[in-house]
C-alpha atoms as a PDB file:
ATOM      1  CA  UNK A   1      -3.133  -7.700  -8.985  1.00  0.00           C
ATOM      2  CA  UNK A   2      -6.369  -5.366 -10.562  1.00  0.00           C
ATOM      3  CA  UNK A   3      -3.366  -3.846 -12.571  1.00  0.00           C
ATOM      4  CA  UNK A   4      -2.667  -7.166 -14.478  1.00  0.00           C
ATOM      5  CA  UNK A   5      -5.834  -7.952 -14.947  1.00  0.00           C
ATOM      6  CA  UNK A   6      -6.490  -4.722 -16.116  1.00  0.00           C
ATOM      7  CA  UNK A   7      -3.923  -5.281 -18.331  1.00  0.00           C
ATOM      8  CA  UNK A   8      -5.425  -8.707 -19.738  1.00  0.00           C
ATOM      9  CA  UNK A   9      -7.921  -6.506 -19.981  1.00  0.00           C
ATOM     10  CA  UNK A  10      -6.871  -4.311 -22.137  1.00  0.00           C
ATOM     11  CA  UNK A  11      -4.794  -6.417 -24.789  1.00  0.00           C
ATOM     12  CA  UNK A  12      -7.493  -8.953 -25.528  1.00  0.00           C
ATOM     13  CA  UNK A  13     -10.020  -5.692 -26.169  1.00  0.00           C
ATOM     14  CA  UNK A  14      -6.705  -4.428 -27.867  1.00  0.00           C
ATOM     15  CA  UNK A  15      -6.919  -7.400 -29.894  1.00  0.00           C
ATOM     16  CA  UNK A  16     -10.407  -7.539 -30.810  1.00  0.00           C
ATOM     17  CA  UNK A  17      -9.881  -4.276 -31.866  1.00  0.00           C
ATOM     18  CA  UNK A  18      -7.136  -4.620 -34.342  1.00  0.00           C
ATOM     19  CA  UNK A  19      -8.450  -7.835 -36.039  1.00  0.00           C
ATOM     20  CA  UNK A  20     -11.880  -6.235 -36.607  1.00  0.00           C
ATOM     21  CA  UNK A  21      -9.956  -3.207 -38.193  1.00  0.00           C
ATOM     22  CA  UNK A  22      -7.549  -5.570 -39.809  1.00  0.00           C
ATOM     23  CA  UNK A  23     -10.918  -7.339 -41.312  1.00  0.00           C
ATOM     24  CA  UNK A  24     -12.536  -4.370 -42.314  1.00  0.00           C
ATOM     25  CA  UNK A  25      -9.196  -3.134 -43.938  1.00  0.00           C
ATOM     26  CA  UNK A  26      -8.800  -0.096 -41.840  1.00  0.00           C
ATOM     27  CA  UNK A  27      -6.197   1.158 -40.644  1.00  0.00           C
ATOM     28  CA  UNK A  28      -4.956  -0.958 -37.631  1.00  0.00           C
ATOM     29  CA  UNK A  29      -1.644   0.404 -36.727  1.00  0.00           C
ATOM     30  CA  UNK A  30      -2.615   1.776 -33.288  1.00  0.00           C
ATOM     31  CA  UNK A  31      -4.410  -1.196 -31.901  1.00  0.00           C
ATOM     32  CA  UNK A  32      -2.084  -3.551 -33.260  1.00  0.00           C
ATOM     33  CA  UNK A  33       1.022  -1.222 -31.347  1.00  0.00           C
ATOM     34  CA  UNK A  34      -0.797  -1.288 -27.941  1.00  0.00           C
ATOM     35  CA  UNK A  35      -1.178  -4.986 -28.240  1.00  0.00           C
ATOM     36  CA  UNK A  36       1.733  -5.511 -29.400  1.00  0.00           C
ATOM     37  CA  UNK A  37       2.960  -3.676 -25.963  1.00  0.00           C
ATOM     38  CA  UNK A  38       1.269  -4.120 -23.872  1.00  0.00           C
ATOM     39  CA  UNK A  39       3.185  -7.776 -22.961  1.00  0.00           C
ATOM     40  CA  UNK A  40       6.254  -5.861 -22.799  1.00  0.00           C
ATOM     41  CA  UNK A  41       4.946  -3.848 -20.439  1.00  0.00           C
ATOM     42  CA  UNK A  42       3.604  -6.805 -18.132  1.00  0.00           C
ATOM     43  CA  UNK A  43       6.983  -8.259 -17.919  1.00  0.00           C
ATOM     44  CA  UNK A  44       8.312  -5.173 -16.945  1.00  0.00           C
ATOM     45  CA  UNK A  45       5.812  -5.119 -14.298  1.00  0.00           C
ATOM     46  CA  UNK A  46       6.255  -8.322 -13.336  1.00  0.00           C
ATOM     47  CA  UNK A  47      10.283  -7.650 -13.065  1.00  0.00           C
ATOM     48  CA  UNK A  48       9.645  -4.886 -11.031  1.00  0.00           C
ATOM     49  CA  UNK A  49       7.376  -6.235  -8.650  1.00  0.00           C
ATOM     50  CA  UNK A  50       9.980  -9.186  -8.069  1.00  0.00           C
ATOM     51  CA  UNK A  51      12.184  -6.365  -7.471  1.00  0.00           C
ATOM     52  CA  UNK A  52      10.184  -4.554  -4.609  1.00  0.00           C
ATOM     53  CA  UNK A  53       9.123  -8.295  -2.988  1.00  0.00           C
ATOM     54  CA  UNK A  54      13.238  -8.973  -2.502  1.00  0.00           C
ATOM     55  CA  UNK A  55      13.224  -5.046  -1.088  1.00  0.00           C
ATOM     56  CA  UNK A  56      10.317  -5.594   1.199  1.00  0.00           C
ATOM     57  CA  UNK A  57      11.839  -8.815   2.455  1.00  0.00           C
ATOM     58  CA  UNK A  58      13.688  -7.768   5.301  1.00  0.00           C
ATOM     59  CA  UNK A  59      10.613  -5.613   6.621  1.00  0.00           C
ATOM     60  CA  UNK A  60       8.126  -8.595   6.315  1.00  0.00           C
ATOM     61  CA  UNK A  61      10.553 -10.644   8.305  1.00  0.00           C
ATOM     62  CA  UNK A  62      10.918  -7.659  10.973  1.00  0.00           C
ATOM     63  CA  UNK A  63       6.704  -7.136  10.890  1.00  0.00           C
ATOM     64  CA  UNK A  64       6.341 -11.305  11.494  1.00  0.00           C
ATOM     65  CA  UNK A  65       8.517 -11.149  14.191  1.00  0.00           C
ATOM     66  CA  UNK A  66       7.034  -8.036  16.299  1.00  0.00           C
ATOM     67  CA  UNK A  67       3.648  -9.832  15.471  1.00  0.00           C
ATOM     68  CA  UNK A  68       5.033 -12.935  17.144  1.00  0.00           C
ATOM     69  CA  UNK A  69       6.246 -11.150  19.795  1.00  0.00           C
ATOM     70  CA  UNK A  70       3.182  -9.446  20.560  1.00  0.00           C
ATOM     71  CA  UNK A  71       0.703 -12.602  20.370  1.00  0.00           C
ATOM     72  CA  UNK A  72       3.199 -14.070  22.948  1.00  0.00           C
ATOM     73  CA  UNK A  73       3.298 -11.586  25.669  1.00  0.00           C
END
């Protein structure tokens, strides 16, 4: 979770960054490239942690069940 957040982070100071260069008529290609991926990469992310959640699932179901076990005995 701190990972997207540092990521909402990032491409709203991204942003900021490239409309005040943009404004000032510098050069603004950088900024305006991270923000530009910086969604991209937060879908990925996203994807992938979808991905490890389905992989996990069988283990969570496993750990609920020993816990269940164990509070009963």
């Amino acid at each position: 979770m701190f990972i997207h957040f540092a990521m909402a982070f990032a491409f709203i100071g991204f942003s900021i960054v490239a409309y005040v260069k943009w404004s000032l008529k510098s050069d603004f290609k950088t900024a305006l490239i991270i923000t530009l991926t910086l969604p991209i990469l937060w879908v990925i992310m996203y994807f992938l942690g979808r991905i490890g959640k389905r992989r996990g699932h069988k283990q969570m179901d496993e750990l609920h069940g020993f816990m269940m076990k164990t509070l009963k005995s």
